[in-house]
N, C-alpha and C. Protein backbone atom coordinates (compact mmCIF):
# COMPACT_ATOMS: atom_id res chain seq x y z
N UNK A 1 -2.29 4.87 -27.01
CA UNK A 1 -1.86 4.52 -25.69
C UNK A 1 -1.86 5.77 -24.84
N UNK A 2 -2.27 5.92 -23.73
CA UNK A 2 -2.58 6.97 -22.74
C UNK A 2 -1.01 7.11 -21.83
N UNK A 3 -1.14 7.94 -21.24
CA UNK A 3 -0.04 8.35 -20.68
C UNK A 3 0.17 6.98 -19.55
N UNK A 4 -0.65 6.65 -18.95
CA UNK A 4 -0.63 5.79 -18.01
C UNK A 4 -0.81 4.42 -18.26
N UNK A 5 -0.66 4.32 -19.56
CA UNK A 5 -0.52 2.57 -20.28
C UNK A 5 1.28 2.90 -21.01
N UNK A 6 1.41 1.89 -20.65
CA UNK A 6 3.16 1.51 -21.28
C UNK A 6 3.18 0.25 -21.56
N UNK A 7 4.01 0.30 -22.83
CA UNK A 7 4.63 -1.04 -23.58
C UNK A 7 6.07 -0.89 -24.39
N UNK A 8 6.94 -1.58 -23.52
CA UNK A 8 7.85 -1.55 -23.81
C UNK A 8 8.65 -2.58 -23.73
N UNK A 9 9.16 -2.96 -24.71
CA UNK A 9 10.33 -3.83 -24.67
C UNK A 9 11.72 -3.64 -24.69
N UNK A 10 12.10 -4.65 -24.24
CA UNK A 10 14.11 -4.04 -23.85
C UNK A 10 15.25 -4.87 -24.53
N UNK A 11 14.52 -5.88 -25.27
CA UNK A 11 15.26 -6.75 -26.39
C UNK A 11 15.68 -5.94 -27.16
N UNK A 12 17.39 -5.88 -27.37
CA UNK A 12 17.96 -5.20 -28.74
C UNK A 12 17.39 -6.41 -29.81
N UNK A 13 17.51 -5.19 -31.06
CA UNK A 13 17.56 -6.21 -32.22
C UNK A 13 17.74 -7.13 -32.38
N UNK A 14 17.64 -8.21 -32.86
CA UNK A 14 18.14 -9.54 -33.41
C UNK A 14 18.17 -10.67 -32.19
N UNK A 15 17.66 -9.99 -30.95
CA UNK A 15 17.94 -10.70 -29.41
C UNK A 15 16.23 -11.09 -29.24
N UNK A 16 15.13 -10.87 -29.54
CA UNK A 16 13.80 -11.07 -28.67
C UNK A 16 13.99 -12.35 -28.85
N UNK A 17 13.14 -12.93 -27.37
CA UNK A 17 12.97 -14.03 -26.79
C UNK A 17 11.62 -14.68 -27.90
N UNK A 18 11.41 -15.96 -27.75
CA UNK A 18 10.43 -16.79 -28.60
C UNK A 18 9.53 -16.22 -27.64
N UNK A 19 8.23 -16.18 -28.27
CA UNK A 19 7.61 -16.57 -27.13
C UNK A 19 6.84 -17.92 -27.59
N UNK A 20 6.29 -18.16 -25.92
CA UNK A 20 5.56 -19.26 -25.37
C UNK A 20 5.15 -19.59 -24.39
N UNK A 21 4.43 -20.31 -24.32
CA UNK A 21 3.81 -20.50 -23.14
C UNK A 21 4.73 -20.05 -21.87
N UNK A 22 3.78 -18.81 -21.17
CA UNK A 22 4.55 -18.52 -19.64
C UNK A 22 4.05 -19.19 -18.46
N UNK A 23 4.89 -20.04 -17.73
CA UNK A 23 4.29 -20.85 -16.35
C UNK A 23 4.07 -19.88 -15.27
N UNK A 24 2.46 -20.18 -15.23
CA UNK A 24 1.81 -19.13 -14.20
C UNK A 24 2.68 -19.06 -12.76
N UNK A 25 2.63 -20.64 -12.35
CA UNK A 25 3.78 -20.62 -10.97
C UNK A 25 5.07 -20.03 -11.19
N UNK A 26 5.89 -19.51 -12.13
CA UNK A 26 6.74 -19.05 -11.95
C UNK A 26 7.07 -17.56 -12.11
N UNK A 27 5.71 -17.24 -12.96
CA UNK A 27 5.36 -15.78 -12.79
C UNK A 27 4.95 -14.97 -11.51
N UNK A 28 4.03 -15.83 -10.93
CA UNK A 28 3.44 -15.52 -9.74
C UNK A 28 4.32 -15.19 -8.58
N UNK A 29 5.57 -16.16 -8.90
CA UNK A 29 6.65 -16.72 -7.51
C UNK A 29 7.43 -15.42 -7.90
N UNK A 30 7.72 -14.56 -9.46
CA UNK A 30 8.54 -13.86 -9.66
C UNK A 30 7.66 -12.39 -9.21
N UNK A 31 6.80 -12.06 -9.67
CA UNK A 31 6.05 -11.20 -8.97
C UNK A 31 5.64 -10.72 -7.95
N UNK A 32 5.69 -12.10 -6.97
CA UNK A 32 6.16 -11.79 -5.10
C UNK A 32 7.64 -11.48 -4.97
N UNK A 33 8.51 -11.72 -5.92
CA UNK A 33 9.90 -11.64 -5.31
C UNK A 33 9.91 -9.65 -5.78
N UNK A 34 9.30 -9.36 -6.61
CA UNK A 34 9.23 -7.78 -7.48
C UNK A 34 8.40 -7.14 -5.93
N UNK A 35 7.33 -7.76 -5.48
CA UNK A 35 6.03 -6.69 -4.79
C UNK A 35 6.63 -5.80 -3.62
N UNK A 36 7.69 -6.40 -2.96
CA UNK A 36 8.10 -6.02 -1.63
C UNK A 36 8.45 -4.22 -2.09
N UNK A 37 9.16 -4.35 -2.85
CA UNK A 37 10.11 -3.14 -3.46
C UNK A 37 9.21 -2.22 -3.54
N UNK A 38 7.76 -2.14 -4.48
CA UNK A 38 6.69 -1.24 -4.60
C UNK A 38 6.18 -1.13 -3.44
N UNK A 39 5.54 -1.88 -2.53
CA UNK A 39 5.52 -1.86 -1.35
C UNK A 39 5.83 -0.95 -0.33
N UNK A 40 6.84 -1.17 -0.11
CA UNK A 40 8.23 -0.43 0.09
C UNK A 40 7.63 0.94 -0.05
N UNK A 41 7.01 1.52 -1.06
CA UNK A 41 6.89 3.24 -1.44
C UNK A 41 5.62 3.51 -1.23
N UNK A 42 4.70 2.39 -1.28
CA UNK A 42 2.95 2.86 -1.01
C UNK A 42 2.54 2.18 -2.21
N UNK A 43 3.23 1.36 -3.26
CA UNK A 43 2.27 1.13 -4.26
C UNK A 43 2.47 -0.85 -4.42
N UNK A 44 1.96 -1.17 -5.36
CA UNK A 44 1.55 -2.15 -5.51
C UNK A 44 1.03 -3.16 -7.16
N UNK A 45 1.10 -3.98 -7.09
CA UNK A 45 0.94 -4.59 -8.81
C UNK A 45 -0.42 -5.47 -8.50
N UNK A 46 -1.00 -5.84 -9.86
CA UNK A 46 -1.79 -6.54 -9.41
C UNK A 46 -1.82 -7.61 -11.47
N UNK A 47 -1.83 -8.95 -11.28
CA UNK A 47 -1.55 -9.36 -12.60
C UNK A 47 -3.00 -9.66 -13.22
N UNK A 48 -2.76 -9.23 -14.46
CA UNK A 48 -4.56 -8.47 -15.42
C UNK A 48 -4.57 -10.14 -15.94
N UNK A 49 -3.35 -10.56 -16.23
CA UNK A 49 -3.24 -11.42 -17.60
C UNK A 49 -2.25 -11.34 -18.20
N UNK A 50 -1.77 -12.55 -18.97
CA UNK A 50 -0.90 -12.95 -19.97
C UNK A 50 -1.63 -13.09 -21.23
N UNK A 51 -0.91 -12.45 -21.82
CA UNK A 51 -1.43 -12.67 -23.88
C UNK A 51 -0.70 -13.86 -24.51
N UNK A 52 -1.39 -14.54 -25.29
CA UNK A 52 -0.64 -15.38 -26.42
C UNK A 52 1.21 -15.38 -26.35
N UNK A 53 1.06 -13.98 -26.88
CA UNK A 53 2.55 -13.43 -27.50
C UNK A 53 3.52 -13.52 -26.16
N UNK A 54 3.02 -13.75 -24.99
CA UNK A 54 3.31 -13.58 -23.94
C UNK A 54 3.85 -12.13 -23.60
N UNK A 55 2.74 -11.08 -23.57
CA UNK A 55 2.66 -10.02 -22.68
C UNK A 55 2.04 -10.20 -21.53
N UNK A 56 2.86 -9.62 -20.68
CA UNK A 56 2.22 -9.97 -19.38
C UNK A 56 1.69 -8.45 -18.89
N UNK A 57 0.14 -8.29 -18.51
CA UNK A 57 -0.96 -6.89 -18.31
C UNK A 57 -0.61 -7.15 -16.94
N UNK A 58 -0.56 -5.92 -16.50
CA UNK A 58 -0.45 -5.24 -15.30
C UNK A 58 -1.19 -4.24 -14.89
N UNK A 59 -1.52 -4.29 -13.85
CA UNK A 59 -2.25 -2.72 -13.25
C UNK A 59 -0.95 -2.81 -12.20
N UNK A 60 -0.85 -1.00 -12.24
CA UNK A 60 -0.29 -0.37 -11.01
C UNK A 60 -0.86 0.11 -10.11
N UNK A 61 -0.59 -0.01 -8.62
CA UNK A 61 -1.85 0.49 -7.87
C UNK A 61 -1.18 1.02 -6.88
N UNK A 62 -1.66 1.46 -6.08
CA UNK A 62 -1.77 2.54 -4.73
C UNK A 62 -0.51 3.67 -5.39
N UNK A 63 0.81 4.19 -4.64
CA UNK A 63 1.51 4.88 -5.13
C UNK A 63 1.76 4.97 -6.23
N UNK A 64 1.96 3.66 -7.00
CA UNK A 64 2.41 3.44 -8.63
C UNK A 64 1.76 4.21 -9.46
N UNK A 65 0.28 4.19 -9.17
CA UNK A 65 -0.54 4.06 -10.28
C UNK A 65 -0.69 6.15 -10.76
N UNK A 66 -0.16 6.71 -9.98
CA UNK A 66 0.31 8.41 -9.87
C UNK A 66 1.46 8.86 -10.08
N UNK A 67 2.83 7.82 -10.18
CA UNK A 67 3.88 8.37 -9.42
C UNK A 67 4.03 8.25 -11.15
N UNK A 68 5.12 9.65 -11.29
CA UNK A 68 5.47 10.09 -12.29
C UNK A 68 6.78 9.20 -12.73
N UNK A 69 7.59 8.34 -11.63
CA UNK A 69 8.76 7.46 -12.00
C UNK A 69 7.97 6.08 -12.20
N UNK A 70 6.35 5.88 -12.71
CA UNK A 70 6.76 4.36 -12.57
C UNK A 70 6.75 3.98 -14.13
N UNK A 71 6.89 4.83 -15.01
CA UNK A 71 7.41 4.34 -16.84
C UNK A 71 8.67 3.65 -15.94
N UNK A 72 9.76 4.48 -15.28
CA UNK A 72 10.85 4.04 -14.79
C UNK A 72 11.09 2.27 -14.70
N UNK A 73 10.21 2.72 -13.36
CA UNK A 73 10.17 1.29 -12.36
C UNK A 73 9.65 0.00 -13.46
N UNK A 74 9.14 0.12 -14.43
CA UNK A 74 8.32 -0.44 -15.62
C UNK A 74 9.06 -1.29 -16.43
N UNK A 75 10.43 -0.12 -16.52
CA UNK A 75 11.09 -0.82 -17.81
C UNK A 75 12.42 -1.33 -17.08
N UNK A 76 13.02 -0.24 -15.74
CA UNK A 76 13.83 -0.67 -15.56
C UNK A 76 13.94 -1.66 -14.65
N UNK A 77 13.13 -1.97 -13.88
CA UNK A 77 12.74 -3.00 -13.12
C UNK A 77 12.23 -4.24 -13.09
N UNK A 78 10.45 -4.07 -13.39
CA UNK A 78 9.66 -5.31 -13.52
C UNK A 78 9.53 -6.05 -14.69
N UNK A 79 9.64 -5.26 -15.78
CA UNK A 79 9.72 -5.91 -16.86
C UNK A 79 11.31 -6.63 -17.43
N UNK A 80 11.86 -5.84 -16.89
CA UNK A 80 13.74 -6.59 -16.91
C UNK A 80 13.58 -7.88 -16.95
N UNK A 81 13.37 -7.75 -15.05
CA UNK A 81 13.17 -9.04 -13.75
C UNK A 81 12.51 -9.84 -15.04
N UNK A 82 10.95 -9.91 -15.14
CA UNK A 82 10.20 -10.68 -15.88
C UNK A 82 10.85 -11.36 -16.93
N UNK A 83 11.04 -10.77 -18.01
CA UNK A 83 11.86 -11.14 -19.10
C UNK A 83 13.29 -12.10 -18.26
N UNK A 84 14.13 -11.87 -17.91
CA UNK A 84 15.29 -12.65 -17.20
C UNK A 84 14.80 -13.97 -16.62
N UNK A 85 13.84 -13.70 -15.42
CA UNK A 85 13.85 -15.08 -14.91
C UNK A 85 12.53 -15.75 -15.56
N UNK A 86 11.44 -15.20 -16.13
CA UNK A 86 10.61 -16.35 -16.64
C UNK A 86 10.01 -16.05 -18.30
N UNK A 87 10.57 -18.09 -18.79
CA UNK A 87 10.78 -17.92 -19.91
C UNK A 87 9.51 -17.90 -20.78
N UNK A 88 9.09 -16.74 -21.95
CA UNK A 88 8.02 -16.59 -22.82
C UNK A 88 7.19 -15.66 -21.97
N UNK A 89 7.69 -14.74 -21.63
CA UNK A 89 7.66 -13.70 -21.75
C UNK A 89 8.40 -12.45 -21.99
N UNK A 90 7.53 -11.79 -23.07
CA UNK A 90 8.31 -11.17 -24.41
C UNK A 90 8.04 -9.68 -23.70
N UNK A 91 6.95 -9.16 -23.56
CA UNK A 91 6.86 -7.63 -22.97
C UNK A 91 6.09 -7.65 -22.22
N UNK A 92 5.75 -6.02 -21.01
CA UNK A 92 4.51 -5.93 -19.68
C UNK A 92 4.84 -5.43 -20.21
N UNK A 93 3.01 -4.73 -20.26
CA UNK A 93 2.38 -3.52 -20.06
C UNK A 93 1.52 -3.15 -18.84
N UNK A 94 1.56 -2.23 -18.70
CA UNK A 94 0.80 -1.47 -17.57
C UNK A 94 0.35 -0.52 -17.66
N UNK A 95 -0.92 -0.39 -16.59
CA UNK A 95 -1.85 0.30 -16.64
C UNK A 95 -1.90 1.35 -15.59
């Protein structure tokens, strides 16, 4: 994994979510409610794809895709959000 790919999950032990099928409409709807914030700084998301296992691929773009805080913004933010409000999805990665 390169400096600028991350995978991380935030499930303690004995807590990960099943996965399963993730509903695209509610990913999509959760991912506009995330964009404003990146926005906000010069950067931007763009969605690669969902895996089986339900990882959800990400590219980071404009500011993000340089800025030395977005492992940050990654784990403490979008992938949180993700995991919380939509169900079967287990981890994002980004690019």
């Amino acid at each position: 994994m390169s400096i600028t790919e991350t995978a991380v999950t935030l499930n303690p032990p004995g807590h990960e979510p099943e996965p399963g099928p993730v509903d695209a409409d509610l990913l999509n709807e959760t991912l506009e409610y995330i964009r404003p914030a990146l926005q906000y700084d010069g950067g931007d998301l763009v969605l690669v794809g969902v895996d089986d296992d339900g990882t959800v691929n990400l590219d980071l773009v404009g500011a993000c895709s340089g800025c030395p805080m977005s492992m940050m913004t990654l784990t403490a933010g979008i992938e949180r959000i993700l995991i919380d409000r939509v169900p079967g999805v287990t981890a994002v990665n980004a690019t």
